[in-house]
C-alpha atoms as a PDB file:
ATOM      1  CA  UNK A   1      -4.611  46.292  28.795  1.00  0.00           C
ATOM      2  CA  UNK A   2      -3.634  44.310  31.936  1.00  0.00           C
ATOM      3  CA  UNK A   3       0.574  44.149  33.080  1.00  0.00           C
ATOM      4  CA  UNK A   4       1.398  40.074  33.909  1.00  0.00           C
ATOM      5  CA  UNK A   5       4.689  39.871  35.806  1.00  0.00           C
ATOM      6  CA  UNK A   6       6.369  37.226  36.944  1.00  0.00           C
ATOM      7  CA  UNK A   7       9.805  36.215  39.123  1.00  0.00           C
ATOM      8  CA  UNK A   8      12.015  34.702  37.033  1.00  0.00           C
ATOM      9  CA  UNK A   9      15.494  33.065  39.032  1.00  0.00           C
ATOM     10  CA  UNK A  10      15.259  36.332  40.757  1.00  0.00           C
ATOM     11  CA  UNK A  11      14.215  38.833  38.397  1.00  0.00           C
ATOM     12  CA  UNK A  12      10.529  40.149  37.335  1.00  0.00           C
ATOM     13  CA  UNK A  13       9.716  40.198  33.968  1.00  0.00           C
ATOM     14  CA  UNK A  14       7.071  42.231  32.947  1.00  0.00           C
ATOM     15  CA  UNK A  15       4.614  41.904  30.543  1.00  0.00           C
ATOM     16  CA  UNK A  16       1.887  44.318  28.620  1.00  0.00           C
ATOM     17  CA  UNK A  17      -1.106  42.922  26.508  1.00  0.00           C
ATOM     18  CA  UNK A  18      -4.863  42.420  26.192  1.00  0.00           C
ATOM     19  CA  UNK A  19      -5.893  40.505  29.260  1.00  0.00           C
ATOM     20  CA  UNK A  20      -7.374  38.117  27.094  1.00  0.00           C
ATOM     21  CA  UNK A  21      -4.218  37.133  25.721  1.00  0.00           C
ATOM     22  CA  UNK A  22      -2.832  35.254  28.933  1.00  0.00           C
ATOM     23  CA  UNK A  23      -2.292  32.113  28.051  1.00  0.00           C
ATOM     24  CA  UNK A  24       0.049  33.310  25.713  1.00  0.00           C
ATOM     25  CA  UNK A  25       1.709  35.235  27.753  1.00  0.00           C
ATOM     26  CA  UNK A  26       1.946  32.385  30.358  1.00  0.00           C
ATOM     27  CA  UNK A  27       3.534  30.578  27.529  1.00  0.00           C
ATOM     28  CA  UNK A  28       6.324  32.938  26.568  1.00  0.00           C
ATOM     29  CA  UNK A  29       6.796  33.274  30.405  1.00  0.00           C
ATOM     30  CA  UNK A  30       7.287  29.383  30.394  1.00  0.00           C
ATOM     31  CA  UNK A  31       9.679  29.261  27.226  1.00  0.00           C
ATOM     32  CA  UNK A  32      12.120  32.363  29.631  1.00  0.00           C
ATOM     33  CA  UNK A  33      12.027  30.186  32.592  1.00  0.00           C
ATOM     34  CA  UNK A  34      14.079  27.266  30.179  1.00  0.00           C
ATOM     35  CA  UNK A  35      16.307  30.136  29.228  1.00  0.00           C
ATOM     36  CA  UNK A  36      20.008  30.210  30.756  1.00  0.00           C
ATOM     37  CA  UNK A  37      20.482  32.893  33.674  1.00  0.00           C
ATOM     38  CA  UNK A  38      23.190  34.122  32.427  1.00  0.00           C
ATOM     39  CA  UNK A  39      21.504  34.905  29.384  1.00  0.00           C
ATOM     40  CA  UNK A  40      18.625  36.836  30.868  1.00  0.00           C
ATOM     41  CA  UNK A  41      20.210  40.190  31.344  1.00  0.00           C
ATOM     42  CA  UNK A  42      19.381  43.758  29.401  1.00  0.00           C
ATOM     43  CA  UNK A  43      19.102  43.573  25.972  1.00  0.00           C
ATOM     44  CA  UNK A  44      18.407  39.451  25.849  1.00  0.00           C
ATOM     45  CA  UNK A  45      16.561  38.580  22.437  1.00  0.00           C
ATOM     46  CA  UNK A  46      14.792  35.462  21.729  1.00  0.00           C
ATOM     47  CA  UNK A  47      12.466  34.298  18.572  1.00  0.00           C
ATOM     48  CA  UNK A  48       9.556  32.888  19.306  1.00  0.00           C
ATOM     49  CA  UNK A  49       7.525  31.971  15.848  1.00  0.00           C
ATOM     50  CA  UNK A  50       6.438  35.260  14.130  1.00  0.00           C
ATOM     51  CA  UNK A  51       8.583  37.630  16.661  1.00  0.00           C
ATOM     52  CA  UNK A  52      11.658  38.424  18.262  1.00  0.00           C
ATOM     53  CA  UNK A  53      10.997  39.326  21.953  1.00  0.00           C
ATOM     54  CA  UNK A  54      13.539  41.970  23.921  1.00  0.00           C
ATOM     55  CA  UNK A  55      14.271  41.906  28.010  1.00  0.00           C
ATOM     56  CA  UNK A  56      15.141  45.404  28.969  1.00  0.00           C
ATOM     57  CA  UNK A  57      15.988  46.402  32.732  1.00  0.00           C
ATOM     58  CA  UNK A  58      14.173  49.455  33.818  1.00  0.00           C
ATOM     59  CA  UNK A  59      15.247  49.167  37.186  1.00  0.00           C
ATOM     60  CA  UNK A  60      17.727  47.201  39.288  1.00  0.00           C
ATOM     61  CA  UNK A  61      16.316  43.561  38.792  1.00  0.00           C
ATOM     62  CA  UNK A  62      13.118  44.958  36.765  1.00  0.00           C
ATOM     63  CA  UNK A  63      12.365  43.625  32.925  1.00  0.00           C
ATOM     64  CA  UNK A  64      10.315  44.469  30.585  1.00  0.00           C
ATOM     65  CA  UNK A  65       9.763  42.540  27.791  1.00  0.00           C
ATOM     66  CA  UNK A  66       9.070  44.867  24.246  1.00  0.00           C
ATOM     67  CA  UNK A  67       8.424  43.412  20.414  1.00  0.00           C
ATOM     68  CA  UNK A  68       9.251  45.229  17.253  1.00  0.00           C
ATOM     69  CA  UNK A  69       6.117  47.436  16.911  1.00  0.00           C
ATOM     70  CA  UNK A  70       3.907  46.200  13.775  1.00  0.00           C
ATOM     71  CA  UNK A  71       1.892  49.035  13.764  1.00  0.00           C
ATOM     72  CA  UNK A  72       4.590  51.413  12.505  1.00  0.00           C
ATOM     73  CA  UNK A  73       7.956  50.263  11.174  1.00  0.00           C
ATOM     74  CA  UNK A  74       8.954  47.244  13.190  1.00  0.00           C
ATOM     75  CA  UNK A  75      12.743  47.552  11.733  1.00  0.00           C
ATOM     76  CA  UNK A  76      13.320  51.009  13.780  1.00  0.00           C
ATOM     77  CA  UNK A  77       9.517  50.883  16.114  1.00  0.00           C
ATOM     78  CA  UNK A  78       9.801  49.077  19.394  1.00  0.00           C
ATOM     79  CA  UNK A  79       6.529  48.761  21.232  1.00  0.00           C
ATOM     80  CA  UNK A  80       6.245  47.349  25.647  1.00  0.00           C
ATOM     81  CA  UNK A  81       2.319  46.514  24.154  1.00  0.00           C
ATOM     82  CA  UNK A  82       2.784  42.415  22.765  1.00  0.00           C
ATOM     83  CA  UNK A  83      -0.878  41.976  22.050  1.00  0.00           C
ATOM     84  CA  UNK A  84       0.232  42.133  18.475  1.00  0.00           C
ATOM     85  CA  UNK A  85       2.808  40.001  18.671  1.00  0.00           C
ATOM     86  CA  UNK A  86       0.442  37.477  20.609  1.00  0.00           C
ATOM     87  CA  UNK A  87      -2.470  37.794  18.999  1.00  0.00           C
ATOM     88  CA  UNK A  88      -0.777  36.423  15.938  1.00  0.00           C
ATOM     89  CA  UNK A  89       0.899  33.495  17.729  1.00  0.00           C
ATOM     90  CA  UNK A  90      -2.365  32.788  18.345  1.00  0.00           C
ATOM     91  CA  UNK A  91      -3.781  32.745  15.065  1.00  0.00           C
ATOM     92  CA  UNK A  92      -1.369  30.758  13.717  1.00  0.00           C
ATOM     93  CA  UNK A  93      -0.854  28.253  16.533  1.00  0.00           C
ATOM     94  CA  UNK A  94      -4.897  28.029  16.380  1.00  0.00           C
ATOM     95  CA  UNK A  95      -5.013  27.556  12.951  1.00  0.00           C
ATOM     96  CA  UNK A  96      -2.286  24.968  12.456  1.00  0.00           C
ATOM     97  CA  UNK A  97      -4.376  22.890  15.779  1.00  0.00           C
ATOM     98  CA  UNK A  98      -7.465  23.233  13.595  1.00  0.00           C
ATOM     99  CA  UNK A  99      -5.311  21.170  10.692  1.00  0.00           C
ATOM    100  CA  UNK A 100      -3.643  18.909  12.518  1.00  0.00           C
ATOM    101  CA  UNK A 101      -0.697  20.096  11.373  1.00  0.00           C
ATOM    102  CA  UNK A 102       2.736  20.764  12.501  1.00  0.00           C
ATOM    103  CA  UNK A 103       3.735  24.530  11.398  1.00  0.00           C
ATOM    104  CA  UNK A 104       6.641  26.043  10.123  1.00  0.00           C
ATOM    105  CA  UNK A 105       7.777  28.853  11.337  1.00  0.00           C
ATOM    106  CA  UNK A 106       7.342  32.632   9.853  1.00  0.00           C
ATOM    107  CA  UNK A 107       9.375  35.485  10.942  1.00  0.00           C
ATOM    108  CA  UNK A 108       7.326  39.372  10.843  1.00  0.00           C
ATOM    109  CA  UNK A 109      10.648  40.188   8.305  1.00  0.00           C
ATOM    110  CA  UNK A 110      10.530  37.521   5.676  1.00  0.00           C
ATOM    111  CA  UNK A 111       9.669  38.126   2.281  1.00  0.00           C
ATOM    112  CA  UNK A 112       6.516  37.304   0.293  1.00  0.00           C
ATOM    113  CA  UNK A 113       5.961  37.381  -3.222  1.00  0.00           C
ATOM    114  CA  UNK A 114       3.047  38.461  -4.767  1.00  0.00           C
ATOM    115  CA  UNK A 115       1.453  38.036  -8.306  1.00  0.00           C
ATOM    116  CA  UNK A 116       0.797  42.386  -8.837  1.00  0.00           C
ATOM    117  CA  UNK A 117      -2.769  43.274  -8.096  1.00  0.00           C
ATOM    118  CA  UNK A 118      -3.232  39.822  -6.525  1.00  0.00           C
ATOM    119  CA  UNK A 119      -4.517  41.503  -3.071  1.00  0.00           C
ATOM    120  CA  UNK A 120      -7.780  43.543  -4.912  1.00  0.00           C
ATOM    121  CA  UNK A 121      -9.029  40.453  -6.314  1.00  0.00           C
ATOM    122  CA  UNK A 122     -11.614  38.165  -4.772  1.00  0.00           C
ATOM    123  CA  UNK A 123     -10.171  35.081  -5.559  1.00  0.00           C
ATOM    124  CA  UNK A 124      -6.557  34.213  -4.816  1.00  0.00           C
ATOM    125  CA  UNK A 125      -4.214  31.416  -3.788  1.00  0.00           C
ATOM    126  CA  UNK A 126      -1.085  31.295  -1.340  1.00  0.00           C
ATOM    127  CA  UNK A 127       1.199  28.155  -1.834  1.00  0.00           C
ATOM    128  CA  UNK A 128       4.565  27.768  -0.014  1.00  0.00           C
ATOM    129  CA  UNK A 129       7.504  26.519  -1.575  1.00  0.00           C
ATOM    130  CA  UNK A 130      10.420  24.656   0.241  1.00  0.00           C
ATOM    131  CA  UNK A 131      13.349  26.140  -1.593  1.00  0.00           C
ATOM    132  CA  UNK A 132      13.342  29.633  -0.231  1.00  0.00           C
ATOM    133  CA  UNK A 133      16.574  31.531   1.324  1.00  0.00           C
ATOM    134  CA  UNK A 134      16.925  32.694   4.546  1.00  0.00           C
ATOM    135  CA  UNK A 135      14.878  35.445   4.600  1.00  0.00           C
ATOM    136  CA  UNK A 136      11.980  34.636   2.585  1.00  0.00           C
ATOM    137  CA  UNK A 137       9.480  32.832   3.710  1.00  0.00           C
ATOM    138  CA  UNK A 138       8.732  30.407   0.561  1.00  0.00           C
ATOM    139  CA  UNK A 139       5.058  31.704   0.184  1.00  0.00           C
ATOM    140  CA  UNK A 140       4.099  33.342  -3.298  1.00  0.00           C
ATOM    141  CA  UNK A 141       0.343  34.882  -3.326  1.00  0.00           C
ATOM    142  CA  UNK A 142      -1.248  34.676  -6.911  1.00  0.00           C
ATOM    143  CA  UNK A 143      -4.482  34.602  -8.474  1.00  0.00           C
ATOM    144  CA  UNK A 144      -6.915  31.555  -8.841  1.00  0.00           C
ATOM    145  CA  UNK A 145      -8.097  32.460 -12.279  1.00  0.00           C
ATOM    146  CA  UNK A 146      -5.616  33.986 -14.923  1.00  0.00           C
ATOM    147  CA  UNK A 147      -5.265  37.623 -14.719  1.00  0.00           C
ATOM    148  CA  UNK A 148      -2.752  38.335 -17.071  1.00  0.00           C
ATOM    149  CA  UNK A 149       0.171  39.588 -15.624  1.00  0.00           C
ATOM    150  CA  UNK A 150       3.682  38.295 -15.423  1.00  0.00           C
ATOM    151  CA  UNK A 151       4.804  41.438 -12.835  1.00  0.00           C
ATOM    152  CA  UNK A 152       5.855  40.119  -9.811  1.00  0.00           C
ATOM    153  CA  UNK A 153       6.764  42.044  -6.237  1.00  0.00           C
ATOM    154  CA  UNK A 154       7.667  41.177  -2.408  1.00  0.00           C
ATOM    155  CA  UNK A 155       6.663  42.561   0.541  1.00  0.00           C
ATOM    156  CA  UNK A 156       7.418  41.379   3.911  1.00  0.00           C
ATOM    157  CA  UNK A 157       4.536  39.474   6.377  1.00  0.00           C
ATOM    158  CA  UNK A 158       3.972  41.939   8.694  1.00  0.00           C
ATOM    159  CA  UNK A 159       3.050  44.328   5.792  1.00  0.00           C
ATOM    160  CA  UNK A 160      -0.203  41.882   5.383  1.00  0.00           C
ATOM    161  CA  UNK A 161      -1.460  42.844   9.033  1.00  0.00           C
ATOM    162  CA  UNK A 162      -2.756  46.241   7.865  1.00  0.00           C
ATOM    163  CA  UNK A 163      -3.091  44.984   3.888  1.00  0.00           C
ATOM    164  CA  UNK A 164      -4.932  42.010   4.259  1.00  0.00           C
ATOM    165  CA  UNK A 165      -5.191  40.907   7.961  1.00  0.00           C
ATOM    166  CA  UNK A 166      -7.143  37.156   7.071  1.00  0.00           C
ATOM    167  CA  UNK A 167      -3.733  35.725   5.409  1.00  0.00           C
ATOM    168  CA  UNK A 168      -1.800  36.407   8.641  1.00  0.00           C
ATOM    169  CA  UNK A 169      -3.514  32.824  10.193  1.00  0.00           C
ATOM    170  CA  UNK A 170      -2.713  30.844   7.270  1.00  0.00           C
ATOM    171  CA  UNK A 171       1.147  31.731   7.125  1.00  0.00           C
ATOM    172  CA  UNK A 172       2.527  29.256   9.712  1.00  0.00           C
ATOM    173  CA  UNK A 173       1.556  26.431   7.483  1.00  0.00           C
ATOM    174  CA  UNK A 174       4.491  24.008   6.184  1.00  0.00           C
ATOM    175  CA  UNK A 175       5.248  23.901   2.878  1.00  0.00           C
ATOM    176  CA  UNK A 176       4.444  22.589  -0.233  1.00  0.00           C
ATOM    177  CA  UNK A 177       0.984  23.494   1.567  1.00  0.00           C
ATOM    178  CA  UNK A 178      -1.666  25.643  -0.755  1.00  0.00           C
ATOM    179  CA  UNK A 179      -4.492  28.126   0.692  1.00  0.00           C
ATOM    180  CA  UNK A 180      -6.994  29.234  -1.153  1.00  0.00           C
ATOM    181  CA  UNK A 181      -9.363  32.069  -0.370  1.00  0.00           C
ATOM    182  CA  UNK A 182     -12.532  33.477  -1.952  1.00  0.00           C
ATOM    183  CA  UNK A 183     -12.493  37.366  -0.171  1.00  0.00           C
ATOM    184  CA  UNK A 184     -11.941  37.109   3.471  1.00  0.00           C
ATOM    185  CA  UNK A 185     -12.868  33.242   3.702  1.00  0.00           C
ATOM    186  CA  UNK A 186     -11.070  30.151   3.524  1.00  0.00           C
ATOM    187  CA  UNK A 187     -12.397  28.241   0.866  1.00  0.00           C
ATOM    188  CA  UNK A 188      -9.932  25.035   0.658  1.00  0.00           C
ATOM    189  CA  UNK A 189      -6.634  24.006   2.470  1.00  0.00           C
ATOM    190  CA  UNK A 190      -4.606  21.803   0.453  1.00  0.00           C
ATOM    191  CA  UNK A 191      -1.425  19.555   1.686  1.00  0.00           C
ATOM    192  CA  UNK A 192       1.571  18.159   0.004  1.00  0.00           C
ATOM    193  CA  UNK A 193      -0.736  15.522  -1.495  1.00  0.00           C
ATOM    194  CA  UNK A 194      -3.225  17.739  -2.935  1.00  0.00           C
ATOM    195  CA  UNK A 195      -6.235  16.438  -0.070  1.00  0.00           C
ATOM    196  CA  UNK A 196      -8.371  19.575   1.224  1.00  0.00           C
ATOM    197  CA  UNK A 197      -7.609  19.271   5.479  1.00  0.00           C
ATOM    198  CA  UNK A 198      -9.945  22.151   5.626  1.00  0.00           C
ATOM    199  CA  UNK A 199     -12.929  19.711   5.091  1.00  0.00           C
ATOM    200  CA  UNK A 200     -11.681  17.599   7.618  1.00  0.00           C
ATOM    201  CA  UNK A 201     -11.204  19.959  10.231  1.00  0.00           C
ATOM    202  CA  UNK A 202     -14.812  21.315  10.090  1.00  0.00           C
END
């Protein structure tokens, strides 16, 4: 765990994570630096893809920036360690390079829905869909071959870190996009015109 701080118009900002994790952290130190002054003061929030990152003065002049904490309830849990956070900016931002894509944005608190029992099986599908409401994300998880049941159920995307870590990556993707996965491997990436851009990435 290494602390990165930096002076921003006068104030340090502090940051915990993974050492290995830098360039991110260089990155959300870049996107503060565009912020207003005014605006950086205790208790400044600002989204930045999958999280919502929070400036809190410990001393005169002194900032720490904290994430909801993913490991416990992120609603109520507030944690100064972002590795979490960053790691799965990472992931995503990674995965969407390896596509050629441009993303679209998933917050930790929107909703997915899931076909029941979809998560045990070894062969399932993720497709997003562009008519969601605020709030949900627009991906459903369901399986590839028929397994007979019509029961539907949500949870939301930071749930999937502990569940099933693998989908995290795939979750920035834009919609009308499909995933499909055969246990914890990739198996095709489809677009809005049905062509695999997994293949062409590789």
């Amino acid at each position: 765990m290494k602390k990165f701080e930096k002076s921003i118009m006068g104030k340090t900002i502090i940051v915990t994570a993974e050492k290995e994790l830098e360039p991110q952290v260089e990155s959300l130190f870049a996107i503060l630096e565009q912020v207003d002054r005014n605006k950086l003061i205790h208790g400044f929030s600002l989204q930045v893809g999958w999280s919502v990152y929070y400036l809190q003065e410990r001393e005169t002049g002194n900032f720490i920036l904290t994430t909801p904490d993913y490991s416990k309830n992120p609603f109520e849990d507030i944690t100064e360690d972002l590795t979490l956070a960053l790691w799965v900016q990472l992931e995503q931002g990674h995965f969407l390079r390896n596509m050629n894509v441009d993303g679209l944005s998933i917050k930790f608190s929107d909703k997915i829905i899931l076909s029941k029992g979809v998560l045990e099986l070894e062969k399932i599908y993720l497709q997003r869909n562009g008519d969601a409401e605020k709030g949900d994300s627009g991906w459903y998880i369901g399986p590839v071959e028929d397994n007979n049941t019509t029961e539907l159920y949500a949870l939301y995307a930071y749930q999937l870190l502990k569940i099933k870590p693998e989908i995290i990556q795939v979750l920035a993707l834009p919609n009308d996009y499909m995933v499909v996965f055969k246990g914890n491997e990739i198996k095709a990436v489809l677009n809005e015109n049905d062509v695999d851009v997994l293949k062409d990435s590789i």
